[in-house]
Protein backbone atom coordinates (compact mmCIF):
# COMPACT_ATOMS: atom_id res chain seq x y z
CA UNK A 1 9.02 -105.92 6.72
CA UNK A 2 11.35 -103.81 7.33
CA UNK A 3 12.65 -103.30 3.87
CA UNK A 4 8.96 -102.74 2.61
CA UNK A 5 7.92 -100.18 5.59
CA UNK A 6 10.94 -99.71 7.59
CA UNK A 7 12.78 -100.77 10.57
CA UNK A 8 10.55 -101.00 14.29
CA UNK A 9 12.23 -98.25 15.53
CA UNK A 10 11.68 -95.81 12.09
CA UNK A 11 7.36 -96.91 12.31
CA UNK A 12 4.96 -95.19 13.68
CA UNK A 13 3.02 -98.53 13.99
CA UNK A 14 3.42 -102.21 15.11
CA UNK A 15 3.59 -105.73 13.57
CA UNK A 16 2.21 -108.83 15.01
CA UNK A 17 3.25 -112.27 13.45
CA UNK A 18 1.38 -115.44 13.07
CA UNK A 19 4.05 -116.41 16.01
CA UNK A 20 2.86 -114.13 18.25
CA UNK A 21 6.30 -111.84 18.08
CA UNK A 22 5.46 -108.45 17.70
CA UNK A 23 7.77 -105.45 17.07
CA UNK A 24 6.79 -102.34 18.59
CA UNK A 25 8.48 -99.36 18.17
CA UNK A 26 10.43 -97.62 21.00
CA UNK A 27 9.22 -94.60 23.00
CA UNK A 28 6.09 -93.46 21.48
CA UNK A 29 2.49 -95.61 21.63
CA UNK A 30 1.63 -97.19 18.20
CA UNK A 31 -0.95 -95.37 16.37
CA UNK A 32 -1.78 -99.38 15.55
CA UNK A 33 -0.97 -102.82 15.18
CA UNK A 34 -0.37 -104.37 12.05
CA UNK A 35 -1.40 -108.38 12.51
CA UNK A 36 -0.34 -110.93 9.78
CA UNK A 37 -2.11 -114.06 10.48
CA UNK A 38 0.07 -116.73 8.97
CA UNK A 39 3.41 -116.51 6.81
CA UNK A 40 1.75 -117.03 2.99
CA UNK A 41 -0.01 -113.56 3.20
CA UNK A 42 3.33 -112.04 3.23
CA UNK A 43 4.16 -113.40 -0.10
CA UNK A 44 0.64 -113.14 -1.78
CA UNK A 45 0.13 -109.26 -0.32
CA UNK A 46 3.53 -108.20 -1.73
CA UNK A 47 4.63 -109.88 -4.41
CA UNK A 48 4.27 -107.81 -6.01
CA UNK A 49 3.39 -105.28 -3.40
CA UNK A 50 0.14 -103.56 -4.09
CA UNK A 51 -2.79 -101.83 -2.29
CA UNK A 52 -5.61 -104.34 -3.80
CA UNK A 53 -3.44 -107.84 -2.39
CA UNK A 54 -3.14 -106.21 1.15
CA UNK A 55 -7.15 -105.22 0.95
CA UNK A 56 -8.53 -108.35 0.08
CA UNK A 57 -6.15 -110.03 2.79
CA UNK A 58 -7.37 -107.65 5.13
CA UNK A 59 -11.34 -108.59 3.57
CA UNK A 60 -10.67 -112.15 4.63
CA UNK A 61 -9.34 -111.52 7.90
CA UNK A 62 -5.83 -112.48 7.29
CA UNK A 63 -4.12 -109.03 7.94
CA UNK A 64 -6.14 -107.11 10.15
CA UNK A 65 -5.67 -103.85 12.16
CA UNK A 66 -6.22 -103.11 15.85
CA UNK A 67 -6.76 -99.21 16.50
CA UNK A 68 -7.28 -97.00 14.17
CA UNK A 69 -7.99 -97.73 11.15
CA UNK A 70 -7.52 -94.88 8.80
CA UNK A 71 -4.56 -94.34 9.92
CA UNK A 72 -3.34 -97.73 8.45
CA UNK A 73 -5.02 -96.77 5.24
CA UNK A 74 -1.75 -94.68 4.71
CA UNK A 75 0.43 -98.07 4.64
CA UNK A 76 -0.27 -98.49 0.69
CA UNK A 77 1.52 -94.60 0.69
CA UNK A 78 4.11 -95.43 2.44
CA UNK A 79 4.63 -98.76 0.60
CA UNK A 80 4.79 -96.70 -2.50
CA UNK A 81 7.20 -93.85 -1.26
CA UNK A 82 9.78 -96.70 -0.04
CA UNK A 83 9.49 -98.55 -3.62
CA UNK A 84 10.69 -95.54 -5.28
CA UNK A 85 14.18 -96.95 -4.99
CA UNK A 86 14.97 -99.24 -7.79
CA UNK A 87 17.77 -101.17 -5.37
CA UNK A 88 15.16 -101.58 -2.76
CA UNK A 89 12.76 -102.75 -5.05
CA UNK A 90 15.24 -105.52 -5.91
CA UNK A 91 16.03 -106.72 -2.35
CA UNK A 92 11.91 -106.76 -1.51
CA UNK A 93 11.78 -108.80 -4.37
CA UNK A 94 14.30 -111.12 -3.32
CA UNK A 95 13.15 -111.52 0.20
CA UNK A 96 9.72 -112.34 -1.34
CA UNK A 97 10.49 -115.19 -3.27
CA UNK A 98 12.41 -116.63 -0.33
CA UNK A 99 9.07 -116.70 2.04
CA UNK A 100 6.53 -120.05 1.96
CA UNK A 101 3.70 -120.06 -0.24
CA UNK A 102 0.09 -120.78 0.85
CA UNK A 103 -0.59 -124.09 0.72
CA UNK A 104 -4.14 -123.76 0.54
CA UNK A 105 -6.24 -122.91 -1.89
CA UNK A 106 -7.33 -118.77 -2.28
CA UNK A 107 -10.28 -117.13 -3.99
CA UNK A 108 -10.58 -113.61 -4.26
CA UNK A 109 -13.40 -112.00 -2.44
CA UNK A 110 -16.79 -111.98 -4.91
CA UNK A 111 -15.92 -108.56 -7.08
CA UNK A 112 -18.35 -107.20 -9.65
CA UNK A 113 -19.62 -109.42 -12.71
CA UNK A 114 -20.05 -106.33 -15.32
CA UNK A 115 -20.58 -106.60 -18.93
CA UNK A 116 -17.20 -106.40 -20.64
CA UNK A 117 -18.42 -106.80 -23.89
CA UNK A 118 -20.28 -103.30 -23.25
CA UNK A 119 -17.96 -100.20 -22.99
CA UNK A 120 -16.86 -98.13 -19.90
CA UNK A 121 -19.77 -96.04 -19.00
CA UNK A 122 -22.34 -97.22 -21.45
CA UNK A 123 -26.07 -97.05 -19.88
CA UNK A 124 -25.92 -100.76 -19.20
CA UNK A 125 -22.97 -101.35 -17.96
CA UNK A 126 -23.48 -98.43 -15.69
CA UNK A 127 -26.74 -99.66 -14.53
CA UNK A 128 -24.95 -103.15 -13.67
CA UNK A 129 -22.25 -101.16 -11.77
CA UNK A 130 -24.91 -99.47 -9.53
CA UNK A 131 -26.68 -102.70 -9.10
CA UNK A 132 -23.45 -103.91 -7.69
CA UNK A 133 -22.93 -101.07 -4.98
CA UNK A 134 -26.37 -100.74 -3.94
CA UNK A 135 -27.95 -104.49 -4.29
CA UNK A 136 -26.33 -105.12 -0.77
CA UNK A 137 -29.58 -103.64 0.41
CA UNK A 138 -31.25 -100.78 1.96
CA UNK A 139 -31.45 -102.26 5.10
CA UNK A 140 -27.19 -102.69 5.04
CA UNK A 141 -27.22 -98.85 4.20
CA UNK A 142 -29.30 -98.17 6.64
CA UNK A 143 -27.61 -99.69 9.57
CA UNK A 144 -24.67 -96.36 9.00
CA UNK A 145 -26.69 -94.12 7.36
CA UNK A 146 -28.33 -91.11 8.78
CA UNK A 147 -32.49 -91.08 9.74
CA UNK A 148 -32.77 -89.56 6.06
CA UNK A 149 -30.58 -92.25 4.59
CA UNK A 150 -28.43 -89.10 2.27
CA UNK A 151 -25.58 -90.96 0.56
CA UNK A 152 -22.94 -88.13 -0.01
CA UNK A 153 -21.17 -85.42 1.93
CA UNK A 154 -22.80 -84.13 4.90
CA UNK A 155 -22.38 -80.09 5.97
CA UNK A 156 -20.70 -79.50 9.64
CA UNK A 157 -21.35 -75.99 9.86
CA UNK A 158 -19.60 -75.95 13.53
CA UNK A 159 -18.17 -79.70 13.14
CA UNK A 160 -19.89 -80.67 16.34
CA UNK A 161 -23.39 -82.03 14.88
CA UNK A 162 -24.66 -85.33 15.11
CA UNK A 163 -25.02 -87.13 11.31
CA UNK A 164 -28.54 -86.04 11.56
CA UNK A 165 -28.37 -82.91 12.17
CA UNK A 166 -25.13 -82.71 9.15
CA UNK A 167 -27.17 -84.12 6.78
CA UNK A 168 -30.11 -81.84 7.07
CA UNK A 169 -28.04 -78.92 7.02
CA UNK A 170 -26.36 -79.73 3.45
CA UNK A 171 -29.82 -80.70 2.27
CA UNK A 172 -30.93 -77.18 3.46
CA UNK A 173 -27.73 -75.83 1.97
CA UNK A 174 -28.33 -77.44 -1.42
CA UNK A 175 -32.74 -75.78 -1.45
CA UNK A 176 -30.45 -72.27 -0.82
CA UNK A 177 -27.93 -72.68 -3.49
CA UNK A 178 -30.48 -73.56 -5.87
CA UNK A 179 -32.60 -70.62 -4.91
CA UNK A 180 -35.86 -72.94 -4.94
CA UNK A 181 -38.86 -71.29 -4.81
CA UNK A 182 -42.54 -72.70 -4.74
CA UNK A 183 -44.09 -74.14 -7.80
CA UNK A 184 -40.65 -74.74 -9.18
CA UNK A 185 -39.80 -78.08 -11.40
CA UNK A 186 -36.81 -79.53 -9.70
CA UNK A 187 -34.52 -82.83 -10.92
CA UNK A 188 -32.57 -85.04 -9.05
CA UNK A 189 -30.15 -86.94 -10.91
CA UNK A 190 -28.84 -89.57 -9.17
CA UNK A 191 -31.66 -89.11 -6.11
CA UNK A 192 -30.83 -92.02 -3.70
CA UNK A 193 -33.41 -92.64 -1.03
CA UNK A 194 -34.96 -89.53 -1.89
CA UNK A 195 -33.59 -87.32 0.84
CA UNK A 196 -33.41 -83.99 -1.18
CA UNK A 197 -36.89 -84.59 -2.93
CA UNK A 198 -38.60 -84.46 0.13
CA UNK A 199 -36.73 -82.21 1.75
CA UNK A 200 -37.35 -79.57 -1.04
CA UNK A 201 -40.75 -80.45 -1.58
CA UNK A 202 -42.19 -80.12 2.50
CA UNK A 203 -40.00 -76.60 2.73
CA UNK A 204 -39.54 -75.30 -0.60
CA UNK A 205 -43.04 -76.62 -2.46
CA UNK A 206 -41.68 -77.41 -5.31
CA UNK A 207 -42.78 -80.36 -7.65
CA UNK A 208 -39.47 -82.56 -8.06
CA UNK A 209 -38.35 -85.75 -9.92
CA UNK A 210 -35.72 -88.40 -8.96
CA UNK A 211 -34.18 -90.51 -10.94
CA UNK A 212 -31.98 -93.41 -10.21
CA UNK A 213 -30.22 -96.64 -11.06
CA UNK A 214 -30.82 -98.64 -8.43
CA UNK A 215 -34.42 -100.40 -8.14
CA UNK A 216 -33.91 -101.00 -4.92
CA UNK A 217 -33.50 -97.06 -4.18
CA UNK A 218 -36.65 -96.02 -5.73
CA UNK A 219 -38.69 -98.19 -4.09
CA UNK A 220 -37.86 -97.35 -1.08
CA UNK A 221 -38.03 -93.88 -1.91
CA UNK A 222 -41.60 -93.86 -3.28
CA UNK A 223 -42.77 -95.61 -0.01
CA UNK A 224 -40.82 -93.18 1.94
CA UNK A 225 -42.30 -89.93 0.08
CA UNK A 226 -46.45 -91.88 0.08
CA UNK A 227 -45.60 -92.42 3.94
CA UNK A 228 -44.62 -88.12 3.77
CA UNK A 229 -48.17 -87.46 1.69
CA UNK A 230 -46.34 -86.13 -1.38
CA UNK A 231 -47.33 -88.57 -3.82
CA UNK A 232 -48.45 -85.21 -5.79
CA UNK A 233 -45.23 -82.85 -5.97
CA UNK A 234 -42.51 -85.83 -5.76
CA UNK A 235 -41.67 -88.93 -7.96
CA UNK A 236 -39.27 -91.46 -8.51
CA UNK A 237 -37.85 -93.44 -11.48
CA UNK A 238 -35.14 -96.08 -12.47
CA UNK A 239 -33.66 -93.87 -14.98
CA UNK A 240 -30.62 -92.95 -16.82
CA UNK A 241 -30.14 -89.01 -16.96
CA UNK A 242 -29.07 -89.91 -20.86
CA UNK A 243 -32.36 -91.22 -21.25
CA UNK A 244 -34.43 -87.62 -20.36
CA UNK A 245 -32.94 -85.72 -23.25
CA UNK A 246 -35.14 -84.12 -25.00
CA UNK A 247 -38.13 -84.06 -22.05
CA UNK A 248 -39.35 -80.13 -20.73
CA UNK A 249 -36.85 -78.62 -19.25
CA UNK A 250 -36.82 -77.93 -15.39
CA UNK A 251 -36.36 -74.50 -13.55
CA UNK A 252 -33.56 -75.97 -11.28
CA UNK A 253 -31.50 -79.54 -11.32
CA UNK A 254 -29.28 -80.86 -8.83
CA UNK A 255 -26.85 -83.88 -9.15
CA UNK A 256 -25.65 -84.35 -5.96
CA UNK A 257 -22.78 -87.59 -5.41
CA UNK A 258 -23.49 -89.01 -8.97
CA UNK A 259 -20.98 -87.02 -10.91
CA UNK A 260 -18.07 -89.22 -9.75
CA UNK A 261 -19.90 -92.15 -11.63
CA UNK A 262 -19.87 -90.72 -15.09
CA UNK A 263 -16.21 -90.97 -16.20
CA UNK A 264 -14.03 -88.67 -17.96
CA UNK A 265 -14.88 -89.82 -21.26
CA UNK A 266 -18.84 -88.63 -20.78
CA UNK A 267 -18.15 -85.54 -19.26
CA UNK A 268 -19.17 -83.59 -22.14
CA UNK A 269 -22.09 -85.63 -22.61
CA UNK A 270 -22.93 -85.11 -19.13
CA UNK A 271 -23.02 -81.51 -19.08
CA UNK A 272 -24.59 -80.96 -22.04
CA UNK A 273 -27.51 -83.60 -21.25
CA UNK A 274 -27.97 -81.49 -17.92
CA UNK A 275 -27.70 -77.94 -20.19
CA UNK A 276 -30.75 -79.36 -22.19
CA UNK A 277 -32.75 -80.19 -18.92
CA UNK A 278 -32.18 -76.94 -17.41
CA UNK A 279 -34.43 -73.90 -18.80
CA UNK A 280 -32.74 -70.67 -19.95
CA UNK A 281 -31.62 -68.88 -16.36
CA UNK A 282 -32.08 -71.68 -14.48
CA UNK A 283 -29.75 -73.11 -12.20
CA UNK A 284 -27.89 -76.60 -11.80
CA UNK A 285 -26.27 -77.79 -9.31
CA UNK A 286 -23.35 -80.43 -9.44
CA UNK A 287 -21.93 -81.72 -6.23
CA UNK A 288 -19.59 -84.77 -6.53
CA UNK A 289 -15.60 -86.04 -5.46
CA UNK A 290 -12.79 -84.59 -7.36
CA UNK A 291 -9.35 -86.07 -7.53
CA UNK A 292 -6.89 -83.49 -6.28
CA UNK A 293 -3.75 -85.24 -6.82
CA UNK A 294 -3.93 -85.37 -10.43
CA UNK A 295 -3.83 -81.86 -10.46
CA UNK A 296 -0.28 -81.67 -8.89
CA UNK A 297 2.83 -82.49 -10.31
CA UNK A 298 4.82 -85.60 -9.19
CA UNK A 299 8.57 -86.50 -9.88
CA UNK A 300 8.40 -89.70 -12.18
CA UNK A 301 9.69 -92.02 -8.97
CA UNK A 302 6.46 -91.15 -6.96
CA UNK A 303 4.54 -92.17 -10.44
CA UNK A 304 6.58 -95.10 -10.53
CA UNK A 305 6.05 -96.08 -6.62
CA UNK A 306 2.09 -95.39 -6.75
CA UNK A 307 1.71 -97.65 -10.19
CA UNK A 308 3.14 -100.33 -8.25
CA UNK A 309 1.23 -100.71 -5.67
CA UNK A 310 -1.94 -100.14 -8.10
CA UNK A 311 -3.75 -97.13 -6.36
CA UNK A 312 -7.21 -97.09 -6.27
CA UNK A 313 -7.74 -100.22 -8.00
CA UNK A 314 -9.15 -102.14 -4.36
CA UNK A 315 -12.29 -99.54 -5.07
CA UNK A 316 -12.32 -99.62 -8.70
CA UNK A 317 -12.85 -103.83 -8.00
CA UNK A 318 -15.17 -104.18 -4.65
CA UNK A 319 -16.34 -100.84 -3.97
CA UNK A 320 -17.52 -98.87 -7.26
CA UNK A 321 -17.11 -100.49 -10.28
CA UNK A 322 -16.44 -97.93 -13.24
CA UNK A 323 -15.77 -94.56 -10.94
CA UNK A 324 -13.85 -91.86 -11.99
CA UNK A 325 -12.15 -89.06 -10.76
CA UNK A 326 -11.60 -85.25 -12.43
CA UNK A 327 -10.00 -82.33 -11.36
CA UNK A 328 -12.55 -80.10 -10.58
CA UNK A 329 -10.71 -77.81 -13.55
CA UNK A 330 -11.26 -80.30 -16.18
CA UNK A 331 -15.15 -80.69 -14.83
CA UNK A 332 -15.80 -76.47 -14.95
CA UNK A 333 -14.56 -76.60 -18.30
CA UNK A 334 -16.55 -79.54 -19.94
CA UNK A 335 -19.47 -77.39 -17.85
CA UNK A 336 -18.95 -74.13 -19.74
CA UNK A 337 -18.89 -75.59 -22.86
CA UNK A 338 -22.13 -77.04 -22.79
CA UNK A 339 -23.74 -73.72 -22.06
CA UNK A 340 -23.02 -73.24 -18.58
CA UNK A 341 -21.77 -69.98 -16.70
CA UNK A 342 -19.92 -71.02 -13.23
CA UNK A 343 -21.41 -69.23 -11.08
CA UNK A 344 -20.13 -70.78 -7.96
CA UNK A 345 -17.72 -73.27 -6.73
CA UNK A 346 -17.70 -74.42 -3.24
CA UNK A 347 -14.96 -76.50 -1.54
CA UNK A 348 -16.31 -79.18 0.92
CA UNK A 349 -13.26 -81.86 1.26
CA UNK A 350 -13.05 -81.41 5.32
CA UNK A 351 -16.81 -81.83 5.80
CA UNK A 352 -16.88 -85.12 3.39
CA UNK A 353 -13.54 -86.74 5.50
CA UNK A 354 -15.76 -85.94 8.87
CA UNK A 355 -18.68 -87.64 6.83
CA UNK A 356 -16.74 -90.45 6.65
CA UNK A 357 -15.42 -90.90 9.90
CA UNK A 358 -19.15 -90.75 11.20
CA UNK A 359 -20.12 -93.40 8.74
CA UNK A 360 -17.32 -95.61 10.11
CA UNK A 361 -17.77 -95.61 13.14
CA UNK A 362 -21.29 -96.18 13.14
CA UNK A 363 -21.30 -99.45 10.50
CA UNK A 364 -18.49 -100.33 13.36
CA UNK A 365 -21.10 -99.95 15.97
CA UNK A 366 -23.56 -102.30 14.30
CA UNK A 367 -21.07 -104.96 13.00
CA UNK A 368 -23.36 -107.81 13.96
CA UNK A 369 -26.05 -106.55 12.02
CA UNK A 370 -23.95 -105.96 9.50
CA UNK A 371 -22.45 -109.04 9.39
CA UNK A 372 -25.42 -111.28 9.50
CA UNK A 373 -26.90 -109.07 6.57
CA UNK A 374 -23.49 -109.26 3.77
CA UNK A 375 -21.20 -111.33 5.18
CA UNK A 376 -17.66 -110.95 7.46
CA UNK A 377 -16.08 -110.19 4.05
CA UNK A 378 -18.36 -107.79 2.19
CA UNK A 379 -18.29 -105.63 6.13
CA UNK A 380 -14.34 -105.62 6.89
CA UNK A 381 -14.48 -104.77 3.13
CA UNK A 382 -17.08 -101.62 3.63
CA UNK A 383 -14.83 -100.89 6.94
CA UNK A 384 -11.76 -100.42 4.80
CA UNK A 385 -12.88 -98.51 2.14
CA UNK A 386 -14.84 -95.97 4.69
CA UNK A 387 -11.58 -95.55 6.37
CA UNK A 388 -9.79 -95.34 3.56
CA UNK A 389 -11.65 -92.35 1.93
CA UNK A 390 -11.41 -90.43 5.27
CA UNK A 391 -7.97 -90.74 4.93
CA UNK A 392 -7.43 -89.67 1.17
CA UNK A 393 -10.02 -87.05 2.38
CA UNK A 394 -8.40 -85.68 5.14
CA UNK A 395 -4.92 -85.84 3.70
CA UNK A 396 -6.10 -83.88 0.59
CA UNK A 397 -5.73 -86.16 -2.31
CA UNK A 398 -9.38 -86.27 -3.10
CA UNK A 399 -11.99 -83.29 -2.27
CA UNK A 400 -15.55 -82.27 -2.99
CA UNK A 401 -16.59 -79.49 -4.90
CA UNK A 402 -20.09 -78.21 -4.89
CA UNK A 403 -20.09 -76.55 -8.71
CA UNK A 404 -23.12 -74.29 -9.40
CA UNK A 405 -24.14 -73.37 -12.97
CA UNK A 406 -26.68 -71.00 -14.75
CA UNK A 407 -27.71 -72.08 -17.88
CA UNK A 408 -27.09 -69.39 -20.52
CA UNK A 409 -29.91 -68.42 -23.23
């Protein structure tokens, strides 16, 4: 341990063994406590040391963490920045192969079952990858959710509201930035629950479509806009955008948490199938995470480090199958030439981190519930990878960018 992450006195957190020793380090109160629940996970999590081995331990309760937990989601950072060393590297390894291994058997927690034969991003293996993140159920979402169940970065415009209050402001924020006006045709790509539909339709009057991958979305989205009377202006279908090329073109579309879903490779193909569903002068609106880091340089040890421990691959596996990350650079270009103009670009990363941290705390507060609906797994899972994007929020390695276009004539 203390080759991998230091000696006691050089952490800023603790370590509790299977023994019940713990190290603490001196003079300052642990931001948390590390707990390693028998001597094999040592050996499994870190040989070789990566962020997805020390995730699923921590999924089946093996390594947990007492206090806070996005500040442990740093540990797979620090792992990395310590692994630069090639003569470290070396001794870890050594120490490693010198621990016990489990003598019982392991199976990984239940990870998505996705066509392989079927390439990355491809409209079925997309739809299976949705099916994946939101077949745990509307009522599991709804148990952390806000009253509107909206599924992407919230706006704090003073960072004291309530989730509620947050959500309805960015929904307001998105009708304003679009410039809706009654009448108007309005898309939602990627709609959810149907937050923004009705939203836009009981303020703004206009007559909006949602589209989605996830069956289990739109239905509860068409009973939630008949139960708001606006069978008329608002509908709902399990849809892939690919698959509206080539219908009438709407006066304003919004995409709004999709975009990170749609991988580098489809980019173009992206923009240009949301150019032809926008009308000459009308506006479209693309809100989604953006990797920041990728963006910066990095000496070829930090490269080295962060391949090792196999960054982002714990979300890539459990969490959202297929996801991708862009600069937001990359993403205004692929935008402009499919017809675009950039007319604005808003940065959000501080209000999504917050978002997160509200989520957490309340899928903490309902753990039972949780629980009894996917399992001890599937929620310690959820509970790390909420903390873990308010901390790559928060620290600045991933943001949100709220990108709005005008489609040229």
């Amino acid at each position: 341990m203390a080759e991998l992450f230091g000696r006691p006195e050089e952490r800023r957190f603790a370590v509790r063994y299977w023994t019940g020793v713990e190290e603490t380090p001196p003079n300052t109160v642990p931001a948390f406590t590390l707990v390693l629940r028998h001597p094999g996970i040592l050996r499994r999590a870190f040989l070789p040391p990566s962020e997805i081995a020390l995730a699923e331990g921590f999924a089946r309760g093996e390594v947990d963490v007492e206090g806070d937990l996005e500040v442990a989601a740093a540990l797979p950072d620090l792992l990395a920045e310590r692994l630069r060393a090639p003569g470290r590297l070396a001794r870890v390894s050594l120490l490693l192969l010198r621990l016990p291994r489990e003598r019982r058997a392991w199976r990984r927690p239940e990870s998505p079952d996705l066509p392989r034969h079927l390439g990355r991003h491809s409209p079925k293996r997309d739809a299976a990858a949705v099916r994946h993140h939101y077949d745990l159920g509307n009522d599991f979402y709804r148990l952390w959710l806000d009253r509107r169940m909206v599924y992407s970065c919230a706006f704090f415009p003073t960072g004291r509201e309530d989730l509620d209050a947050a959500q309805e402001a960015k929904l307001e924020q998105i009708c304003q930035a679009l410039r809706l006006e009654p009448g108007e045709r309005l898309l939602d790509i990627g709609c959810g629950w149907g937050g923004l539909l009705i939203h836009a339709a009981e303020r703004y009057g206009v007559e909006a479509l949602g589209i989605t991958l996830s069956p289990a979305q739109a239905s509860l989205a068409r009973e939630r806009i008949a139960a708001q009377g606006l069978e008329g202006r608002c509908r709902v279908e399990v849809r892939d955008y690919r698959h509206l090329v080539g219908s009438p073109a709407f006066d304003k579309v919004a995409s709004i948490g999709m975009f990170e879903h749609v991988g580098r490779s489809r980019m173009g193909e992206y923009f240009r199938a949301a150019a032809s569903l926008t009308r000459p002068g009308g506006l479209f609106l693309n809100c989604g995470i953006v990797c920041l880091d990728d963006a910066r340089p990095h000496p070829a040890a930090e490269r080295l480090g962060r391949r090792l421990v196999r960054h982002g691959m714990f979300i890539d596996r459990y969490i959202f199958p297929d996801g991708e990350l862009v600069p937001v650079g990359e993403a205004l270009v692929r935008a402009e030439e499919a017809g675009f103009e950039t007319r604005e670009v808003v940065g959000l990363r501080e209000h999504y981190a917050l978002t997160c941290r509200h989520w957490l705390r309340r899928l903490e507060a309902h753990r039972a519930e949780a629980v009894a609906r996917v399992g001890e797994a599937t929620y310690r899972t959820w509970r790390l990878y909420l903390a873990g994007c308010a901390y790559a929020f928060g620290t600045g390695r991933i943001g949100t960018a709220q990108m709005l276009f005008m489609r040229l004539v």
